[in-house]
Protein backbone atom coordinates (compact mmCIF):
# COMPACT_ATOMS: atom_id res chain seq x y z
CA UNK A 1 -55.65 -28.07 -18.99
CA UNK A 2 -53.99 -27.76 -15.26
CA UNK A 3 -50.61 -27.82 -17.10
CA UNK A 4 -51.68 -24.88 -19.08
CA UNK A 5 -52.57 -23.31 -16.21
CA UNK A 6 -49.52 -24.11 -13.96
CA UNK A 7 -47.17 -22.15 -17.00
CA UNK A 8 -49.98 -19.02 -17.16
CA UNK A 9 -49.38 -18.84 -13.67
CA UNK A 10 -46.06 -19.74 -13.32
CA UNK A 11 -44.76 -17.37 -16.05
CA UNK A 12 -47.34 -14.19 -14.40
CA UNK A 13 -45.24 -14.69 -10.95
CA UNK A 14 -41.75 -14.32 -13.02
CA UNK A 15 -41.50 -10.79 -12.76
CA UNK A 16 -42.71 -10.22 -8.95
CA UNK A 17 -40.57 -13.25 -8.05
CA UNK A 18 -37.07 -11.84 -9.43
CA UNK A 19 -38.07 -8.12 -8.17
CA UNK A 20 -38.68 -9.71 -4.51
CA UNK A 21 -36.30 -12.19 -4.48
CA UNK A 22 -33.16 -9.78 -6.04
CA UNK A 23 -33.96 -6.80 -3.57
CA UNK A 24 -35.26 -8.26 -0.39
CA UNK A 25 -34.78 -12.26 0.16
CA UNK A 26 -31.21 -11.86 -1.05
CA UNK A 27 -30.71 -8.49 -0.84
CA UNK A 28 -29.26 -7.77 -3.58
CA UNK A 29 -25.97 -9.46 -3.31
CA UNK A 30 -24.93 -9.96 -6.89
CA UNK A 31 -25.56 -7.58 -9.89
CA UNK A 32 -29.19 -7.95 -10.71
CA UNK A 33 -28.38 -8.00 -14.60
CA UNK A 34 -25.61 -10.86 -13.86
CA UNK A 35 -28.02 -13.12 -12.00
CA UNK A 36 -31.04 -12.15 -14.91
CA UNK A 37 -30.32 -14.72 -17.16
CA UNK A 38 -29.31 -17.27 -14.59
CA UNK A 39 -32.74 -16.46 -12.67
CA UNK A 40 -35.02 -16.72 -16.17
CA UNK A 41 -33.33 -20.00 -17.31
CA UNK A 42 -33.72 -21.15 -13.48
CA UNK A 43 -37.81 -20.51 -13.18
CA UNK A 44 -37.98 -21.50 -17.28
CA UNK A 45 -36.43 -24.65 -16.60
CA UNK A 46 -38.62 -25.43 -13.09
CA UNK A 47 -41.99 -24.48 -14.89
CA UNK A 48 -41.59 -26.77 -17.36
CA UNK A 49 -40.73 -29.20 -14.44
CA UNK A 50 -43.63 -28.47 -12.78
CA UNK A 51 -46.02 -28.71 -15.83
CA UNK A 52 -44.49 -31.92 -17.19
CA UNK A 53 -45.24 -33.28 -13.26
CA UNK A 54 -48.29 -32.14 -13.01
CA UNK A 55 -49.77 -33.42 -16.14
CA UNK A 56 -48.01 -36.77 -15.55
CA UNK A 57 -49.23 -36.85 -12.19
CA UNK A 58 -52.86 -36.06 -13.27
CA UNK A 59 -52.59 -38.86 -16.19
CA UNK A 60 -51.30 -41.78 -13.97
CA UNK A 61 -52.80 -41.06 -10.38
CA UNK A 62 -56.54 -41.13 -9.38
CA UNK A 63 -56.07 -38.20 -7.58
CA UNK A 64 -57.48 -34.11 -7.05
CA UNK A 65 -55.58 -32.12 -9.47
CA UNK A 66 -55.31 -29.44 -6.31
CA UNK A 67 -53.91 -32.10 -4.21
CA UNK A 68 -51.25 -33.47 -6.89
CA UNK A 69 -50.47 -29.45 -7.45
CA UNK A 70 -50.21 -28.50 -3.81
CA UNK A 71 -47.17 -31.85 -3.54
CA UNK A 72 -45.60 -30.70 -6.75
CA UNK A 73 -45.76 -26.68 -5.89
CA UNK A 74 -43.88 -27.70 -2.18
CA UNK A 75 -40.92 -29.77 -4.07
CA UNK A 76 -40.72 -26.82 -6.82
CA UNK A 77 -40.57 -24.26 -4.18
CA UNK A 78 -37.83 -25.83 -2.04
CA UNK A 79 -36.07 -26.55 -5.43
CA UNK A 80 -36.65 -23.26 -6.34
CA UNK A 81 -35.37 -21.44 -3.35
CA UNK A 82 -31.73 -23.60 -3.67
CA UNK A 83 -31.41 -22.87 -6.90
CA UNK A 84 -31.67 -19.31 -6.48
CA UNK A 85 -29.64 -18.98 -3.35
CA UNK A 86 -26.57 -21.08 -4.12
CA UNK A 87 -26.33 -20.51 -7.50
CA UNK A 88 -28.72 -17.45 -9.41
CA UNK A 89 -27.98 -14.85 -6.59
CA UNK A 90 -24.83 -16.21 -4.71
CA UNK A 91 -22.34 -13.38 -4.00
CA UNK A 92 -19.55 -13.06 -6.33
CA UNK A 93 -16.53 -14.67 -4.50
C-alpha cells in the first residue's frame, strides 16, 4: 500500500514539478518541449525507483514506513535535482 501511494503522489506532483522547475529553478534555459520527454522519462523512471525502494525497504526492515520514506524521498530528491540540471534542462551547447 505505501508504494501505491508513493506513485499517486509522485505522478500528482509531475505537472507542478516540470511547470516550476522549466520556468523558475532553471529558468527556462532549453526549449520546454525539447526537455518534455527527457523530464517525463526522468521522474517515470525515479518513481518507479522510489516505489520499488520503498516497498523493499518496508518488506526487509523493521522500520516506520514514514521514516524509510522520508530516507528514500532525500536520495530521490538529490537524484532528482542532477538529473534535471545536467541533463533534462541543460542549455543547448
Amino acid at each position: 500500500m505505501a508504494a501505491l501511494s508513493q506513485v499517486a503522489s509522485y505522478a500528482s506532483g509531475m505537472v507542478l514539478s516540470y511547470l516550476l522547475n522549466n520556468f523558475w529553478v532553471f529558468r527556462g534555459k532549453r526549449d520546454a518541449a525539447k526537455a518534455l520527454p527527457g523530464f517525463v522519462g526522468s521522474q517515470v523512471g525515479l518513481m518507479l525507483l522510489s516505489a520499488m525502494s520503498i516497498a523493499v525497504a518496508t518488506h526487509f526492515f523493521d522500520a516506520p514506513p514514514e521514516m524509510i520514506w522520508m530516507v528514500v524521498m532525500t536520495l530521490i530528491t538529490l537524484i532528482n535535482f542532477t538529473v534535471l540540471k545536467q541533463w533534462v534542462f541543460k542549455e543547448a551547447q
